[in-house]
PDB file of N, CA and C in Angstrom:
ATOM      1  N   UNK A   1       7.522 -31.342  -7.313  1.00  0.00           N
ATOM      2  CA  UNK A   1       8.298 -30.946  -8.479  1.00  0.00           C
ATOM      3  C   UNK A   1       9.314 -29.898  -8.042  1.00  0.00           C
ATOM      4  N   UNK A   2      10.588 -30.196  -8.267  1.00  0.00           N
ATOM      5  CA  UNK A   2      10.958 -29.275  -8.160  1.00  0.00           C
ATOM      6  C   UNK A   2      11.403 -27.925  -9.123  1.00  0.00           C
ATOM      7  N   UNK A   3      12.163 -26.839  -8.249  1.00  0.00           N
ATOM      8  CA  UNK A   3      12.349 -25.612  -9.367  1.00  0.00           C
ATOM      9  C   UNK A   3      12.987 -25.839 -10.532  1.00  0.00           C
ATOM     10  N   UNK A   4      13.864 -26.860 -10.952  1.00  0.00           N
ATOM     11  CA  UNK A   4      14.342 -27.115 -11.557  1.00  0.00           C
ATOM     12  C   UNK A   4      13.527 -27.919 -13.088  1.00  0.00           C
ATOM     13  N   UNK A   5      12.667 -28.388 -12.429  1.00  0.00           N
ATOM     14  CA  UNK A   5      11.681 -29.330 -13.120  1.00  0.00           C
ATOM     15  C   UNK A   5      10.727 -28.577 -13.825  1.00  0.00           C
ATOM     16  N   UNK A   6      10.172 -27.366 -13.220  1.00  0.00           N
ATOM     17  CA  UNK A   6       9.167 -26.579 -13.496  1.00  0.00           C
ATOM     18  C   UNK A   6       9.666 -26.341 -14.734  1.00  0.00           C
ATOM     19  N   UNK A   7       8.194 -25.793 -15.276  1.00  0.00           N
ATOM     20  CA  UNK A   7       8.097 -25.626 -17.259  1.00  0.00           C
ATOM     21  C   UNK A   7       8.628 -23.534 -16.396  1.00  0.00           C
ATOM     22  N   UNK A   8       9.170 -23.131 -17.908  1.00  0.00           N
ATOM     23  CA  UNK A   8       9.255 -21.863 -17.744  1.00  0.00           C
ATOM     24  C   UNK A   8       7.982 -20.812 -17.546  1.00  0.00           C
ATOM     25  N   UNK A   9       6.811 -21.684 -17.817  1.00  0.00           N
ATOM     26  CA  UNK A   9       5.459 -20.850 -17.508  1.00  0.00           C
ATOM     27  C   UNK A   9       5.101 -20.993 -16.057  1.00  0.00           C
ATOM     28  N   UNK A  10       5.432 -22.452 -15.792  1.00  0.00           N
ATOM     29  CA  UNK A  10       5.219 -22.347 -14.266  1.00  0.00           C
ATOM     30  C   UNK A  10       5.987 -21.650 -13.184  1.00  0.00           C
ATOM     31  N   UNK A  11       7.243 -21.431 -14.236  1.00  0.00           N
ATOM     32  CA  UNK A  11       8.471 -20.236 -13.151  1.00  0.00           C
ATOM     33  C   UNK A  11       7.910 -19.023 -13.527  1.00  0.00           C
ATOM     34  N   UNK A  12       7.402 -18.312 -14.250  1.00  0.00           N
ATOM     35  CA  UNK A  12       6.831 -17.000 -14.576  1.00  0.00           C
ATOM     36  C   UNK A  12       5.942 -17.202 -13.701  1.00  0.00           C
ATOM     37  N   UNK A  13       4.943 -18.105 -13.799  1.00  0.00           N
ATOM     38  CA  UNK A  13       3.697 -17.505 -13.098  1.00  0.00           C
ATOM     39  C   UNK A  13       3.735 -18.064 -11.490  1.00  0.00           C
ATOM     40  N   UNK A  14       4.686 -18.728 -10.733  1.00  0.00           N
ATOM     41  CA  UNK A  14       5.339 -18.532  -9.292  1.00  0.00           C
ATOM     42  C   UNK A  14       5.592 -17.371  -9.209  1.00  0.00           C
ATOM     43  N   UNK A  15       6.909 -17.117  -9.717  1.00  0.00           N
ATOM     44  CA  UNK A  15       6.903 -15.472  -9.455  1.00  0.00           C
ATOM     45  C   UNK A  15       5.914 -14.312  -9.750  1.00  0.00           C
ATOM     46  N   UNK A  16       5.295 -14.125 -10.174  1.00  0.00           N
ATOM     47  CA  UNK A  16       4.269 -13.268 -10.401  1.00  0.00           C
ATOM     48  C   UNK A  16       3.743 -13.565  -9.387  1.00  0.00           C
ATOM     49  N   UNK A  17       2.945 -15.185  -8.654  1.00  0.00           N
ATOM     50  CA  UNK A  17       2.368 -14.729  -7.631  1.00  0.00           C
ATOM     51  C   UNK A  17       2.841 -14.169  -6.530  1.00  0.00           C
ATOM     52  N   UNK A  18       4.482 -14.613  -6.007  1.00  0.00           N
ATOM     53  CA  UNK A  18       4.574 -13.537  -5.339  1.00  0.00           C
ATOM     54  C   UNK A  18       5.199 -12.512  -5.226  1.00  0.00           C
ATOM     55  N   UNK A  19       5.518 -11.978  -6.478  1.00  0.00           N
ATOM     56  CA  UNK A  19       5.230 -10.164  -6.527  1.00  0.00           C
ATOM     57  C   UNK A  19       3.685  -9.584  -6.247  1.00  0.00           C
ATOM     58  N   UNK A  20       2.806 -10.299  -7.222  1.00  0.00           N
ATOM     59  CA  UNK A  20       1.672  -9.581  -6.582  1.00  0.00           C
ATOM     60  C   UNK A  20       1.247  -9.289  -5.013  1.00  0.00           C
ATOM     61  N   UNK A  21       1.490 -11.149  -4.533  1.00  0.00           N
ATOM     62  CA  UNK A  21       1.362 -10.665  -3.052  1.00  0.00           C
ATOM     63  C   UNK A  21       2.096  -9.687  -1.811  1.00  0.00           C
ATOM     64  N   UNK A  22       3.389  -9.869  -2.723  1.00  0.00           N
ATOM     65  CA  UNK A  22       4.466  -8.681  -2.141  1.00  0.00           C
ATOM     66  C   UNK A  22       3.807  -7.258  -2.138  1.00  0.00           C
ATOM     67  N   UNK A  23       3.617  -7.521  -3.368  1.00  0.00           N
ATOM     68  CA  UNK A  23       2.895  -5.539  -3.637  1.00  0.00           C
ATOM     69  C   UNK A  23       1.773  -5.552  -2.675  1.00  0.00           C
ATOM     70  N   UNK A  24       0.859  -6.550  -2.792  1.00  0.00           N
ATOM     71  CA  UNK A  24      -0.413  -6.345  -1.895  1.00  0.00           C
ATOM     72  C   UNK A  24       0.043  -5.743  -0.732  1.00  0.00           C
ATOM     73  N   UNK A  25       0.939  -6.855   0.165  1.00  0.00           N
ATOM     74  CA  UNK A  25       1.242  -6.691   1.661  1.00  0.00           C
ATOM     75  C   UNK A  25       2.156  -5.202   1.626  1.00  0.00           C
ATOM     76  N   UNK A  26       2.875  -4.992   1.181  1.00  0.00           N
ATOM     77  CA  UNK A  26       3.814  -4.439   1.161  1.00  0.00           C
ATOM     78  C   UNK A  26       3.330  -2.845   1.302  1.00  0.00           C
ATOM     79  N   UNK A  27       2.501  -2.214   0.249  1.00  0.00           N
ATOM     80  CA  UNK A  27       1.520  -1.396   0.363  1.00  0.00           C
ATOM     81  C   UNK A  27       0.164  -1.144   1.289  1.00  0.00           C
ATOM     82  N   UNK A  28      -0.639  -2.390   1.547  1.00  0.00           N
ATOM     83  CA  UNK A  28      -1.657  -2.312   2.783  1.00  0.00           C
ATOM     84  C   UNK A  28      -1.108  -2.083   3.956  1.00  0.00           C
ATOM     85  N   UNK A  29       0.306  -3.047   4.484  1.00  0.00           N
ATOM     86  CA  UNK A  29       0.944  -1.993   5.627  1.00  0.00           C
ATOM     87  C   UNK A  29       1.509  -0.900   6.002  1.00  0.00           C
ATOM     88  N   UNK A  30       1.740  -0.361   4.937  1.00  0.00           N
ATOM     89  CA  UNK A  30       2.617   0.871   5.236  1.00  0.00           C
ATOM     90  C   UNK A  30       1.601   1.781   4.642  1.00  0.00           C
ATOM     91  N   UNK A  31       0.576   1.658   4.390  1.00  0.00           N
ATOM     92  CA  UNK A  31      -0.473   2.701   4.241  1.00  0.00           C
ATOM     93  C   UNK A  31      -1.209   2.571   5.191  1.00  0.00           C
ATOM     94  N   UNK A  32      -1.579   1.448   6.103  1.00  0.00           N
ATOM     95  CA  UNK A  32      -2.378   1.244   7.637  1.00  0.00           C
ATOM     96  C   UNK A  32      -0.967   1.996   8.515  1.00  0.00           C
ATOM     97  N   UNK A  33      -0.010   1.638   8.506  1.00  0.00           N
ATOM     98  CA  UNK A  33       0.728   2.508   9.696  1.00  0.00           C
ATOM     99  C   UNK A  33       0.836   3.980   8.975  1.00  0.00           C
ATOM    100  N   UNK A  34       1.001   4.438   8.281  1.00  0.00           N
ATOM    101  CA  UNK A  34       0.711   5.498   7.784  1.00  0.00           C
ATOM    102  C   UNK A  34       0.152   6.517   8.166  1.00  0.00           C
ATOM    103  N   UNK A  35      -1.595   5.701   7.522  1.00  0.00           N
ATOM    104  CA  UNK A  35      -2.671   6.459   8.110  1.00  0.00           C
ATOM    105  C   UNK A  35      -3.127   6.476   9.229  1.00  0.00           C
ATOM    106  N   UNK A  36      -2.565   5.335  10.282  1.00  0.00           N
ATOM    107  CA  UNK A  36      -2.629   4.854  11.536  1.00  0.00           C
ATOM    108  C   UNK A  36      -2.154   5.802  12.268  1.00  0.00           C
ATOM    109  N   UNK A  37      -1.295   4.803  12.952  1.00  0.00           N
ATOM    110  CA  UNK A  37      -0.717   5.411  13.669  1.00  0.00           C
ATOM    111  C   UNK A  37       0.707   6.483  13.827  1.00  0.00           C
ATOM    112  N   UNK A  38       1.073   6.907  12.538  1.00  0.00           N
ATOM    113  CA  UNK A  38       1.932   8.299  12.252  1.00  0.00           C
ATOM    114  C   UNK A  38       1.135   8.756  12.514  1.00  0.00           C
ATOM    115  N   UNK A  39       0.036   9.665  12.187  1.00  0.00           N
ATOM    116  CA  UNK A  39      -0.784   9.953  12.537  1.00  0.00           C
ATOM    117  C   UNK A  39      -1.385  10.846  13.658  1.00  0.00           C
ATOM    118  N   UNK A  40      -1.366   9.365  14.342  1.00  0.00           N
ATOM    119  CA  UNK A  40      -1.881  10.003  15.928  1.00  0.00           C
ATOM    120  C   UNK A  40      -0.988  10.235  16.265  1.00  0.00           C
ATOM    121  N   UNK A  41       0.077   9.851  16.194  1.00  0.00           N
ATOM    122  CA  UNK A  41       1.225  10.035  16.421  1.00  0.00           C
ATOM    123  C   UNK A  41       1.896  12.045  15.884  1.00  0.00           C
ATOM    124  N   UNK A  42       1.680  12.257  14.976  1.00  0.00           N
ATOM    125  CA  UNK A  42       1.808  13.796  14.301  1.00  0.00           C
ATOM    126  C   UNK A  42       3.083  13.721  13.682  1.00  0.00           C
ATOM    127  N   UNK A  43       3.295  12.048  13.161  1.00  0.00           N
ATOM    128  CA  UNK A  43       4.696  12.177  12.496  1.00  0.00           C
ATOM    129  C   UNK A  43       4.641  12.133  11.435  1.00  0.00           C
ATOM    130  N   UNK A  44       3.516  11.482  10.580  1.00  0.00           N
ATOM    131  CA  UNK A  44       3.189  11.528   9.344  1.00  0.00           C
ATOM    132  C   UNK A  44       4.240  11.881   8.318  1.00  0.00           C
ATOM    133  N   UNK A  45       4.191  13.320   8.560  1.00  0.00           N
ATOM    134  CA  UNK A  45       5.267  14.493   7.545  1.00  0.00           C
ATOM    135  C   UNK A  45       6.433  13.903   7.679  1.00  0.00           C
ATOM    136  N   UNK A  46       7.300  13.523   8.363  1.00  0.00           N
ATOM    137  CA  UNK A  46       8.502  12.837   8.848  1.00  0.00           C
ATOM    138  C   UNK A  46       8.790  12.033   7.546  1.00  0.00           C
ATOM    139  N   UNK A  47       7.769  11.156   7.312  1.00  0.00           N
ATOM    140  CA  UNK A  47       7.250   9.884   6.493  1.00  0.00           C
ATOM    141  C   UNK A  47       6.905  10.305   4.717  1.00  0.00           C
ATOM    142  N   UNK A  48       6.641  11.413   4.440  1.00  0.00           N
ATOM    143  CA  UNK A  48       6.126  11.945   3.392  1.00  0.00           C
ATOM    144  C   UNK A  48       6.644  11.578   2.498  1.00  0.00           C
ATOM    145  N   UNK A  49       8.356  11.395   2.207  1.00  0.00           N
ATOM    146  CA  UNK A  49       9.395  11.430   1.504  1.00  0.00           C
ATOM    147  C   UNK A  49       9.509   9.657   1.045  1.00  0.00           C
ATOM    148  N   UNK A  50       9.061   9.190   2.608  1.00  0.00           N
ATOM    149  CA  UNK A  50       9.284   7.271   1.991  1.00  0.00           C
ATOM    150  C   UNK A  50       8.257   7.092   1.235  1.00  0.00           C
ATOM    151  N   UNK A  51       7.109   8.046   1.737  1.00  0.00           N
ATOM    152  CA  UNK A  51       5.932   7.530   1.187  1.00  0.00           C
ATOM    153  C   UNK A  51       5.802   7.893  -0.533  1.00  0.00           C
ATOM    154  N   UNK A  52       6.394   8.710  -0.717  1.00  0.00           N
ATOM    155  CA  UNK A  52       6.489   8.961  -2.498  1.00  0.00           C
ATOM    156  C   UNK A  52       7.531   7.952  -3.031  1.00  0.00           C
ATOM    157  N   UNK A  53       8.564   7.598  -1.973  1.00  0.00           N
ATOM    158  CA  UNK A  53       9.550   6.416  -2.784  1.00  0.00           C
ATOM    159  C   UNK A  53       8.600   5.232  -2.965  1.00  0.00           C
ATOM    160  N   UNK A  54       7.988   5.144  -1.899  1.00  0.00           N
ATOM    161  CA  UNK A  54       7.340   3.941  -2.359  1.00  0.00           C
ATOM    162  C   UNK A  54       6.574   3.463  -2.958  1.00  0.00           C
ATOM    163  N   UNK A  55       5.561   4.817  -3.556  1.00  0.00           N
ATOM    164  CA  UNK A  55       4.448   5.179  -4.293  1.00  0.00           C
ATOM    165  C   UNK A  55       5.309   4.560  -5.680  1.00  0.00           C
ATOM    166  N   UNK A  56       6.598   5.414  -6.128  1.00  0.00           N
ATOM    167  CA  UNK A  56       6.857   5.384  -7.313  1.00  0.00           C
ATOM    168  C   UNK A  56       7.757   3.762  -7.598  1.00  0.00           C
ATOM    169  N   UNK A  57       8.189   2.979  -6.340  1.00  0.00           N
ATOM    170  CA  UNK A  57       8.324   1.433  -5.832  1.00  0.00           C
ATOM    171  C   UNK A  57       7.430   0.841  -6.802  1.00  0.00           C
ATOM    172  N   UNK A  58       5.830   1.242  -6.374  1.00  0.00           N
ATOM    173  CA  UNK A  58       5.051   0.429  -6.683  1.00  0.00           C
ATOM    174  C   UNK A  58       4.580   0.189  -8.012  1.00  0.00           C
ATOM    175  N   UNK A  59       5.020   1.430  -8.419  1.00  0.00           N
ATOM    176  CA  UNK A  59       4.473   1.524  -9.866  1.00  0.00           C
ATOM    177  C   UNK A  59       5.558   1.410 -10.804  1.00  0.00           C
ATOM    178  N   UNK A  60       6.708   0.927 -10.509  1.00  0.00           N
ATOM    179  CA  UNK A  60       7.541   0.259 -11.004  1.00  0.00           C
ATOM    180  C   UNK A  60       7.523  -1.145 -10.963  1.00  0.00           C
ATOM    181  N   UNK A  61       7.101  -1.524  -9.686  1.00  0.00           N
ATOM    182  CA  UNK A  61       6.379  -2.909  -9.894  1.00  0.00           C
ATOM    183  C   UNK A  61       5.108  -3.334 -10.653  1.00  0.00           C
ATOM    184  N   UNK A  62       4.463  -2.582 -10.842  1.00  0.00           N
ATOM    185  CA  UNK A  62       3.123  -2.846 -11.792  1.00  0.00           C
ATOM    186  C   UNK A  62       3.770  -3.150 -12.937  1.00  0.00           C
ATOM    187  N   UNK A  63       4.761  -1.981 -13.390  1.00  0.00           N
ATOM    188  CA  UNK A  63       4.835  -2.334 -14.673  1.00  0.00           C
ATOM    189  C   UNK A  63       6.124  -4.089 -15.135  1.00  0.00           C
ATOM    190  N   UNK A  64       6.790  -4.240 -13.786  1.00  0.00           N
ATOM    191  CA  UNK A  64       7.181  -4.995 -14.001  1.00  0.00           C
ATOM    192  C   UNK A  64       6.682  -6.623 -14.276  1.00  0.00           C
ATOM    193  N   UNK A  65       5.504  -6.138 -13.429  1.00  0.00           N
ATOM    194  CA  UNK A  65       4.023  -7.354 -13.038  1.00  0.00           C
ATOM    195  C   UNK A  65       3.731  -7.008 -14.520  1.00  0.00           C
ATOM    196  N   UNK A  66       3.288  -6.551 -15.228  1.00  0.00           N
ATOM    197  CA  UNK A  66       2.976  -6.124 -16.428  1.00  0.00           C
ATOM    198  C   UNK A  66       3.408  -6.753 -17.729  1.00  0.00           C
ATOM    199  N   UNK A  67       4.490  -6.863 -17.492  1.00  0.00           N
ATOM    200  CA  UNK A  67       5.867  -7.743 -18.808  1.00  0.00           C
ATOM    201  C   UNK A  67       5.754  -9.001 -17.993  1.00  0.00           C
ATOM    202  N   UNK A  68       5.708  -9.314 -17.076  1.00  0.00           N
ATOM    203  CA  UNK A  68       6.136 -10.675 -16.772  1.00  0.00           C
ATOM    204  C   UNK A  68       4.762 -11.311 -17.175  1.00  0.00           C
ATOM    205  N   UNK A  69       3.406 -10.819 -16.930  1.00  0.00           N
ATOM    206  CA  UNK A  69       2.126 -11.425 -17.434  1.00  0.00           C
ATOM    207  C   UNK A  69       1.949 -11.121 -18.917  1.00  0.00           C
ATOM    208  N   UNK A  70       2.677 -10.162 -20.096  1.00  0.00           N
ATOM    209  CA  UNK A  70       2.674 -10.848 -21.080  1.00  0.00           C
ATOM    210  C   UNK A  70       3.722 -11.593 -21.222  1.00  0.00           C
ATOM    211  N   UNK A  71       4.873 -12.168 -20.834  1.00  0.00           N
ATOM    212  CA  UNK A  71       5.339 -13.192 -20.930  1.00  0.00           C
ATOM    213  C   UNK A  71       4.781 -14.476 -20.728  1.00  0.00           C
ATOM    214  N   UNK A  72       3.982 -14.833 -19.863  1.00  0.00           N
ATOM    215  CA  UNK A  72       3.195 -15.558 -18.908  1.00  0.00           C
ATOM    216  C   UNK A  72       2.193 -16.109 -20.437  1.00  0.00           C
ATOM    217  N   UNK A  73       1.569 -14.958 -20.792  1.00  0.00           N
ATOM    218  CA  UNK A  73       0.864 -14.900 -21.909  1.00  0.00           C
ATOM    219  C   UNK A  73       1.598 -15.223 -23.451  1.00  0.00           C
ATOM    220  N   UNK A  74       2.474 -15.228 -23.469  1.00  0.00           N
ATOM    221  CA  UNK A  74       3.477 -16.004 -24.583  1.00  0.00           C
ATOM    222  C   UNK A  74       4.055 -17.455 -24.170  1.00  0.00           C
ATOM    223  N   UNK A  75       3.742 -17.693 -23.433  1.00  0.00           N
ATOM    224  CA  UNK A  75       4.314 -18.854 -23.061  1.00  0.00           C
ATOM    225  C   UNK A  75       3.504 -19.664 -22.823  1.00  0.00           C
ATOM    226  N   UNK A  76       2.048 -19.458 -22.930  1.00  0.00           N
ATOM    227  CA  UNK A  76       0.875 -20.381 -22.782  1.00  0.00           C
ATOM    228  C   UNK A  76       1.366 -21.103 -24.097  1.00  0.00           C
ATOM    229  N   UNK A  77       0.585 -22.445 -23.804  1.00  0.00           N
ATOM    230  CA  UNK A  77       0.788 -23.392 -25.261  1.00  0.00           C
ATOM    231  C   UNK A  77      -0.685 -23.458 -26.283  1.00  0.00           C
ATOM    232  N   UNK A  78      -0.382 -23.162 -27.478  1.00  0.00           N
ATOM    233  CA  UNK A  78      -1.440 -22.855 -28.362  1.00  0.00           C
ATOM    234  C   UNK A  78      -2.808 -23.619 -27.999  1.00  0.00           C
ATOM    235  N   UNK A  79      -3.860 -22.883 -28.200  1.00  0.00           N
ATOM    236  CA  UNK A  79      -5.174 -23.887 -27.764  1.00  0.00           C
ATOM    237  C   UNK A  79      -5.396 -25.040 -28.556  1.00  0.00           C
ATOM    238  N   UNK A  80      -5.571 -26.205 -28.055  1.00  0.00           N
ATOM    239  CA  UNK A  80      -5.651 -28.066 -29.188  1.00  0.00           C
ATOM    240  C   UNK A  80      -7.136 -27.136 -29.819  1.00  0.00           C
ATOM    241  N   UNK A  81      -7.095 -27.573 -30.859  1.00  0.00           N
ATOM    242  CA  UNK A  81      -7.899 -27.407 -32.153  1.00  0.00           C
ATOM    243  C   UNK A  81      -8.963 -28.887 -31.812  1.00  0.00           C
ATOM    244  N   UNK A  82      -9.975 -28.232 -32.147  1.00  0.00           N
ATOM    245  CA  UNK A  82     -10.869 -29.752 -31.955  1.00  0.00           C
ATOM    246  C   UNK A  82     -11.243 -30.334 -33.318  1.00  0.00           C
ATOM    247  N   UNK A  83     -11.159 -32.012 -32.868  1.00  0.00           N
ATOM    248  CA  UNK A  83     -11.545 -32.443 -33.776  1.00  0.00           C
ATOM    249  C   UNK A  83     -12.674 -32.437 -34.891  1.00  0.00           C
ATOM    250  N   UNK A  84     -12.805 -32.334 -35.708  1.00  0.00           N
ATOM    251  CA  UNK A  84     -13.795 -31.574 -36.627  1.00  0.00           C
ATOM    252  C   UNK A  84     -14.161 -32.706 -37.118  1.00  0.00           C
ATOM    253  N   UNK A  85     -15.816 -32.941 -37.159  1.00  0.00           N
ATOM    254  CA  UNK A  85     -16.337 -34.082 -37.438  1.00  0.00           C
ATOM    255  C   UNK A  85     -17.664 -34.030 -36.156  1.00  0.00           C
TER     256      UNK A  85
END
């Protein structure tokens, strides 16, 4: 199927998956080199300044992850009603 084809729930919830996985990766590495090897390194402090940009990065992405999953959530199609009988 292509992008074009996709329902608008299935384009919301593509993207969402990968923002989430963006945020995942995006944050587990730069908090392993971080705590890594800046570090041993004694550069850490050097780093202090990206590390709050990116802190406040991320939590701009939450909230953006945030609206796009109640969108996600408006765009589901009403639950079929069962037949009664």
């Amino acid at each position: 199927m292509t992008a074009d084809a996709k329902s608008p729930l299935e384009q919301v919830n593509d993207t969402l998956a990968q923002l989430k996985e963006m945020r995942h990766y995006s944050k587990t590495y730069v908090e392993q080199l971080f705590d890594g090897q800046l570090k041993k390194l004694k550069q850490a402090g050097k780093f202090e300044d990206l590390m709050t940009r990116q802190a406040e990065f991320h939590e701009a992405l939450d909230q953006e992850i945030a609206e796009l999953e109640d969108l996600a959530a408006s765009l589901q199609p009403p639950p079929e009603e069962e037949a009664a009988g």
